[in-house]
C-alpha atoms as a PDB file:
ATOM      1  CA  UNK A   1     109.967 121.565  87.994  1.00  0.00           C
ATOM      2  CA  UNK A   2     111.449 118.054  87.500  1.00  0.00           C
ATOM      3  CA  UNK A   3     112.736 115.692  89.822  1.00  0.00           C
ATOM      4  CA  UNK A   4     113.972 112.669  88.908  1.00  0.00           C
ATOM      5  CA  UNK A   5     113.470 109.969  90.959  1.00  0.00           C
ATOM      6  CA  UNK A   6     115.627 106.629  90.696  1.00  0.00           C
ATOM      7  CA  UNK A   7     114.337 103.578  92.414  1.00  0.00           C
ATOM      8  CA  UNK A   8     118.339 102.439  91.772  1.00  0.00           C
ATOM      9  CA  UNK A   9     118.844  99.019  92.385  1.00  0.00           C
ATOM     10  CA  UNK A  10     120.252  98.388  95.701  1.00  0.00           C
ATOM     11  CA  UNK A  11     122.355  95.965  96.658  1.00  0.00           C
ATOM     12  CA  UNK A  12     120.842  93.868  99.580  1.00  0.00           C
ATOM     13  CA  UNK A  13     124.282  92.078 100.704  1.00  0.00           C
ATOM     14  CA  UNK A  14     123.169  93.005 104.160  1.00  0.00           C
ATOM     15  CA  UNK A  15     120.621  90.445 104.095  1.00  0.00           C
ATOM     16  CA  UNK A  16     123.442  87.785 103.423  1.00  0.00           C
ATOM     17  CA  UNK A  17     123.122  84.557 104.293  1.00  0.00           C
ATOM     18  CA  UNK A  18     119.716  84.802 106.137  1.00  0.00           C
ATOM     19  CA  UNK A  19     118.093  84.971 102.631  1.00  0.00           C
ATOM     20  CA  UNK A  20     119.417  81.775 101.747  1.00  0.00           C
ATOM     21  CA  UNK A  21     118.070  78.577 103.370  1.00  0.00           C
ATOM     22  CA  UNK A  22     120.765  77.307 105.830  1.00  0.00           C
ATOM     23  CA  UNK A  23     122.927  79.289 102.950  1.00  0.00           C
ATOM     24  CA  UNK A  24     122.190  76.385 100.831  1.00  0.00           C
ATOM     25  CA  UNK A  25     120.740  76.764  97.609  1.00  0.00           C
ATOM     26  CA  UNK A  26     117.345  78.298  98.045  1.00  0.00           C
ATOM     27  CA  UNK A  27     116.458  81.824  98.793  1.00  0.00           C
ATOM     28  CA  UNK A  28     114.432  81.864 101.672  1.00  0.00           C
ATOM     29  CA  UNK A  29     111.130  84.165 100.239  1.00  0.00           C
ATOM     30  CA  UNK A  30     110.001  84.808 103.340  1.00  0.00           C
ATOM     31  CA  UNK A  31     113.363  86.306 104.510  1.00  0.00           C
ATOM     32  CA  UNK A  32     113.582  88.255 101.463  1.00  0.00           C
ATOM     33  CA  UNK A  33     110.188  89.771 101.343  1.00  0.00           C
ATOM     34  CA  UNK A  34     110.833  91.354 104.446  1.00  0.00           C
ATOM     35  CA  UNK A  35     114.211  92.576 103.287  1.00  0.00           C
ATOM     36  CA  UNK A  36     112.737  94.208 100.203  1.00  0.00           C
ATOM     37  CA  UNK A  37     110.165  95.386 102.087  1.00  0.00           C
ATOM     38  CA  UNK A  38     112.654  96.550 104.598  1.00  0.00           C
ATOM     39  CA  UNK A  39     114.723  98.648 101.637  1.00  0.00           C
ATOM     40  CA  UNK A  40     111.570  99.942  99.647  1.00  0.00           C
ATOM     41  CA  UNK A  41     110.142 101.535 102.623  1.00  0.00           C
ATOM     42  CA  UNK A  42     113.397 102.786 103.486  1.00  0.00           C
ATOM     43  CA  UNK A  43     113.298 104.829 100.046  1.00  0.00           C
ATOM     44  CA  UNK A  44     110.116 106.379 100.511  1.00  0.00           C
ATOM     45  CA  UNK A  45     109.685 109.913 101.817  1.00  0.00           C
ATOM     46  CA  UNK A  46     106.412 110.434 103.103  1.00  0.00           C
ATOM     47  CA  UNK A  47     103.418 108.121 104.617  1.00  0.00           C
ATOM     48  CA  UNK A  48     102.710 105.207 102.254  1.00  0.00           C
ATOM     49  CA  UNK A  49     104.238 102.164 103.146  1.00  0.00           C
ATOM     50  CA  UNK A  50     104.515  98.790 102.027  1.00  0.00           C
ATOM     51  CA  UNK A  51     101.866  96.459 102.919  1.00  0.00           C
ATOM     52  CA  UNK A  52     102.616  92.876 101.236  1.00  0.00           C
ATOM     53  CA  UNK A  53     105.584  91.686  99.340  1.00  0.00           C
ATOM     54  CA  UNK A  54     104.743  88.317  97.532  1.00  0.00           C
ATOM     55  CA  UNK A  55     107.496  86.724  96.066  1.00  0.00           C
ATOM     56  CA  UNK A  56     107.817  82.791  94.453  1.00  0.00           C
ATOM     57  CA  UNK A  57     108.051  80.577  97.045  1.00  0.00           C
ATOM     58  CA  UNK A  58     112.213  79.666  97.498  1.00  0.00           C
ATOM     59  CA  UNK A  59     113.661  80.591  94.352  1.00  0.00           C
ATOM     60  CA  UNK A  60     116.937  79.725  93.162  1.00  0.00           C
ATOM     61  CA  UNK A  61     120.261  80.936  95.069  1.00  0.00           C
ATOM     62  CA  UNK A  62     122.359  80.134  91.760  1.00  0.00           C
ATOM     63  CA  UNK A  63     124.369  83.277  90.495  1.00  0.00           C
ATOM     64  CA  UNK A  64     122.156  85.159  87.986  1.00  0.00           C
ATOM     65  CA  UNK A  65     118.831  83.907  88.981  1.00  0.00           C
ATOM     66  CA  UNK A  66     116.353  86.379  88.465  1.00  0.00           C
ATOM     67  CA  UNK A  67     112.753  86.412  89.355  1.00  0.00           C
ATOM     68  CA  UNK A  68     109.897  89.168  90.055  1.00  0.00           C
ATOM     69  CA  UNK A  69     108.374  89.928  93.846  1.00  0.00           C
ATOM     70  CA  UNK A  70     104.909  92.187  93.484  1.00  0.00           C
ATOM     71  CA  UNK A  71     104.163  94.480  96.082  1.00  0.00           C
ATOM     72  CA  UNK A  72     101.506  96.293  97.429  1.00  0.00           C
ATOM     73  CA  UNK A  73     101.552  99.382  99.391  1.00  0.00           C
ATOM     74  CA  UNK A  74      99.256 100.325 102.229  1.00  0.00           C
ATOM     75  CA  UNK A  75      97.380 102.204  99.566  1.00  0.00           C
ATOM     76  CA  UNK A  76      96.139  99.750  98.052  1.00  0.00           C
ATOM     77  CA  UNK A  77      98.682 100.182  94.894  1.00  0.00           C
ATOM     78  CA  UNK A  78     100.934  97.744  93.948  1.00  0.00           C
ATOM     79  CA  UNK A  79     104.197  97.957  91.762  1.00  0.00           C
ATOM     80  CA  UNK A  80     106.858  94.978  90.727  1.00  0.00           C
ATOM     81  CA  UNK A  81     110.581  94.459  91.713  1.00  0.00           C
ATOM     82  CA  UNK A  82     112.681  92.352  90.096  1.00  0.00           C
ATOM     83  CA  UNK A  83     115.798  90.388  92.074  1.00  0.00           C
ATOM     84  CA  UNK A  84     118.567  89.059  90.599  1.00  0.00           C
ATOM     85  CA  UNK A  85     120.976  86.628  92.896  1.00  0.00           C
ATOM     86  CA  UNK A  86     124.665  88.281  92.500  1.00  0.00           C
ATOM     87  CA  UNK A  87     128.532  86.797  92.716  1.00  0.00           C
ATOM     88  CA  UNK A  88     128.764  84.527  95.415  1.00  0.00           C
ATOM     89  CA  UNK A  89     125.067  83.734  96.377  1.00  0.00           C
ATOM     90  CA  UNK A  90     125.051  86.380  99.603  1.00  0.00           C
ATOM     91  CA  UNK A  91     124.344  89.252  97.277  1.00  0.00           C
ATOM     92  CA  UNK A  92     121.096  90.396  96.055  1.00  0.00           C
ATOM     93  CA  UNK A  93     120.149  93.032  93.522  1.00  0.00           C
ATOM     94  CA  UNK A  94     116.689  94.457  93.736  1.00  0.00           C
ATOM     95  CA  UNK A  95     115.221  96.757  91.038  1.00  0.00           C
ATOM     96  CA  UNK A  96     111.679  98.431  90.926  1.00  0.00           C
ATOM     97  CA  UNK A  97     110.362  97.790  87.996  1.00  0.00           C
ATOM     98  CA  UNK A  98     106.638  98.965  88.163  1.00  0.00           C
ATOM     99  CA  UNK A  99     106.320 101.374  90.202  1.00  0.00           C
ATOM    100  CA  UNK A 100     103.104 101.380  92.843  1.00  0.00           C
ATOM    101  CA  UNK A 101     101.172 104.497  92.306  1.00  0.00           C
ATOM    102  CA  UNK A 102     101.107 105.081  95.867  1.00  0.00           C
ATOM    103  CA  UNK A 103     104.944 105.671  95.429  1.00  0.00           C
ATOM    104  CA  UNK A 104     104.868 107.684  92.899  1.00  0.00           C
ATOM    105  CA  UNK A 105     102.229 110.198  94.702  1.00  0.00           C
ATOM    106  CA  UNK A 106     104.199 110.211  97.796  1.00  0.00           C
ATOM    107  CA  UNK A 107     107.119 111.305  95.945  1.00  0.00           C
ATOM    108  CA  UNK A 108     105.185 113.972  93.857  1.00  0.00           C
ATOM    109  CA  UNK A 109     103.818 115.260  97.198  1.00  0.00           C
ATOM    110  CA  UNK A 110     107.003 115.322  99.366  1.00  0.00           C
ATOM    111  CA  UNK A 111     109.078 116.623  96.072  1.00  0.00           C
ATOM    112  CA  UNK A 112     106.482 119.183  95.322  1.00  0.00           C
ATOM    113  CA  UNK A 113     106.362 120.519  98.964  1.00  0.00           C
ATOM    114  CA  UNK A 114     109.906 120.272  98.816  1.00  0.00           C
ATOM    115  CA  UNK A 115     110.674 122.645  96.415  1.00  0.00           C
ATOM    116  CA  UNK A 116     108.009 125.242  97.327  1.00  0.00           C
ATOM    117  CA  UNK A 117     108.127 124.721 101.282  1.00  0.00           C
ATOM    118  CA  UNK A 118     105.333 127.099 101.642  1.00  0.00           C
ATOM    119  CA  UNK A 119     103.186 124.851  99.660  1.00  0.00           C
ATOM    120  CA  UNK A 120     101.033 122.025 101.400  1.00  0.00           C
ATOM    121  CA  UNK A 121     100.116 119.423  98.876  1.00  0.00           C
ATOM    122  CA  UNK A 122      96.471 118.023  99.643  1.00  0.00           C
ATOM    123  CA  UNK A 123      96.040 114.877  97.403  1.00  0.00           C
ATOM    124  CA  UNK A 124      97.767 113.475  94.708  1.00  0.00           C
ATOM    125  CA  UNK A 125      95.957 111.432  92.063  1.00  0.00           C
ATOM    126  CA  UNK A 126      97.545 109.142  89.425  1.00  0.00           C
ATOM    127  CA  UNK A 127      96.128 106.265  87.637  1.00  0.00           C
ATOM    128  CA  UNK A 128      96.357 102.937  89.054  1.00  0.00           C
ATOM    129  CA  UNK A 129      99.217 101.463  86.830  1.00  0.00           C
ATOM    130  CA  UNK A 130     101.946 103.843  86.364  1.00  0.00           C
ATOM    131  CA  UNK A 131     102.938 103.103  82.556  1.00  0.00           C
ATOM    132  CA  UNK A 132     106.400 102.357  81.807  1.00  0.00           C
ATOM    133  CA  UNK A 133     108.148 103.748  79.022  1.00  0.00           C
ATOM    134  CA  UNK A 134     106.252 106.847  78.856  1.00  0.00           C
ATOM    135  CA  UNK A 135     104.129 109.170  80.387  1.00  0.00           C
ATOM    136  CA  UNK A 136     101.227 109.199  82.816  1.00  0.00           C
ATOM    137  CA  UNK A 137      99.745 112.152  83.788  1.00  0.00           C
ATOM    138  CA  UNK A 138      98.501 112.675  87.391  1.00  0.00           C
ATOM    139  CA  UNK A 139      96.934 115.815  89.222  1.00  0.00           C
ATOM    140  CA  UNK A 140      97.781 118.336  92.037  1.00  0.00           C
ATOM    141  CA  UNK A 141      95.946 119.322  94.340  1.00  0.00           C
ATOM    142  CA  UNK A 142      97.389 121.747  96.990  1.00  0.00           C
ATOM    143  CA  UNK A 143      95.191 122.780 100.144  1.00  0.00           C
ATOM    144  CA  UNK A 144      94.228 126.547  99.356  1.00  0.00           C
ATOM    145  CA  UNK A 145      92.451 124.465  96.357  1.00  0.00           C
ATOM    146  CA  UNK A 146      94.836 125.537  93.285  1.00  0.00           C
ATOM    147  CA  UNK A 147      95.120 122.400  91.105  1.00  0.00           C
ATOM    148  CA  UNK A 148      98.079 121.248  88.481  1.00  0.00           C
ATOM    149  CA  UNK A 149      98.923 118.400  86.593  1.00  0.00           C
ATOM    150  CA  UNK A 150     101.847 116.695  86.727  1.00  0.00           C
ATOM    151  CA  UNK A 151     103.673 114.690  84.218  1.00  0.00           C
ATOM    152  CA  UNK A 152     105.576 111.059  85.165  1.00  0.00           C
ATOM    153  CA  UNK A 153     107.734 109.659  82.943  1.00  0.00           C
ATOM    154  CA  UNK A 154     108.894 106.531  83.519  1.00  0.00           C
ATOM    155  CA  UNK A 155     111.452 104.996  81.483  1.00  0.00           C
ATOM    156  CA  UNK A 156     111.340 100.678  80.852  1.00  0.00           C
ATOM    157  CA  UNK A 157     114.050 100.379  83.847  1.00  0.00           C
ATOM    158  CA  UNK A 158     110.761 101.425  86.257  1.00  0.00           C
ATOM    159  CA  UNK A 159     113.189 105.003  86.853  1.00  0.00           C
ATOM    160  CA  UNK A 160     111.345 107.740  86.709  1.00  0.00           C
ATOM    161  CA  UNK A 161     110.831 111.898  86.928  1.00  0.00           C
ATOM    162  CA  UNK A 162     107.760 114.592  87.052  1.00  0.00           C
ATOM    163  CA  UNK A 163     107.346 117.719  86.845  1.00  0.00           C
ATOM    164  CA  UNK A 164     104.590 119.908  86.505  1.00  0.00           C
ATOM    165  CA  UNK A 165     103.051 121.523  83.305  1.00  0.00           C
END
């Protein structure tokens, strides 16, 4: 089974002006850590959540600007996201780029039970650091104590699929 899984980049034009300071030409951080916190919650399927965003303190509004936010999930993992300040200063573009490991089980887990409804996943394990531009393997555990592994690949965009082997 494979299941791609596309942390797209999103445009946050919903957070406007509010990101900006007085819509000048700062990006509020604190503003938009709670707006990509906001978004990558909103993409998750299952429990983990996003604990702390931490992003450089008032960035650049100017068109192009781009600059990296870490994140850590209530997990305990913790991934990167990159923004980039688009067209007239009210648009952001926010990418994962490292994935949190706590995302990638959750998605594993909801995926798997998913696509086999009468399964009921009981943990998920993959490493700490998700690698990027290849493969990580992580393991399966469903509740009637069958095991699997499961293959990630993640390509250098932070997109990525599994599937089990």
């Amino acid at each position: 089974m494979t299941t791609p899984t596309t942390w797209s980049t999103l445009s946050v034009a919903a957070l406007s002006c509010v990101l900006l300071a007085a819509c000048g030409s700062y990006v509020d951080s604190a503003e938009l850590e709670k707006g990509i916190t906001t978004l990558i919650d909103k993409d998750m399927k299952g429990d983990v959540k996003v604990k702390t965003v931490d992003c450089p303190k008032d960035p650049s509004a100017d068109e192009d600007t781009m600059f990296t936010c870490d994140f850590t999930m209530d997990d305990e993992s913790a991934g990167e996201v990159t923004v980039t300040v688009k067209g007239d200063k009210e648009d952001f573009e926010y990418k994962v780029t490292q994935p949190a490991s706590g995302q990638v089980e959750d998605e594993i887990r909801s995926g798997y039970e998913e696509q086999d409804p009468g399964a009921k996943v009981d943990a998920v394990d993959c490493p700490d650091v998700i690698k990027v531009g290849g493969d990580t393997s992580c393991t399966l555990e469903l509740d009637d104590g069958a095991t699997g592994d499961v293959k990630v690949t993640t390509e250098d965009d932070g997109t990525y699929a599994w599937e089990t082997v």
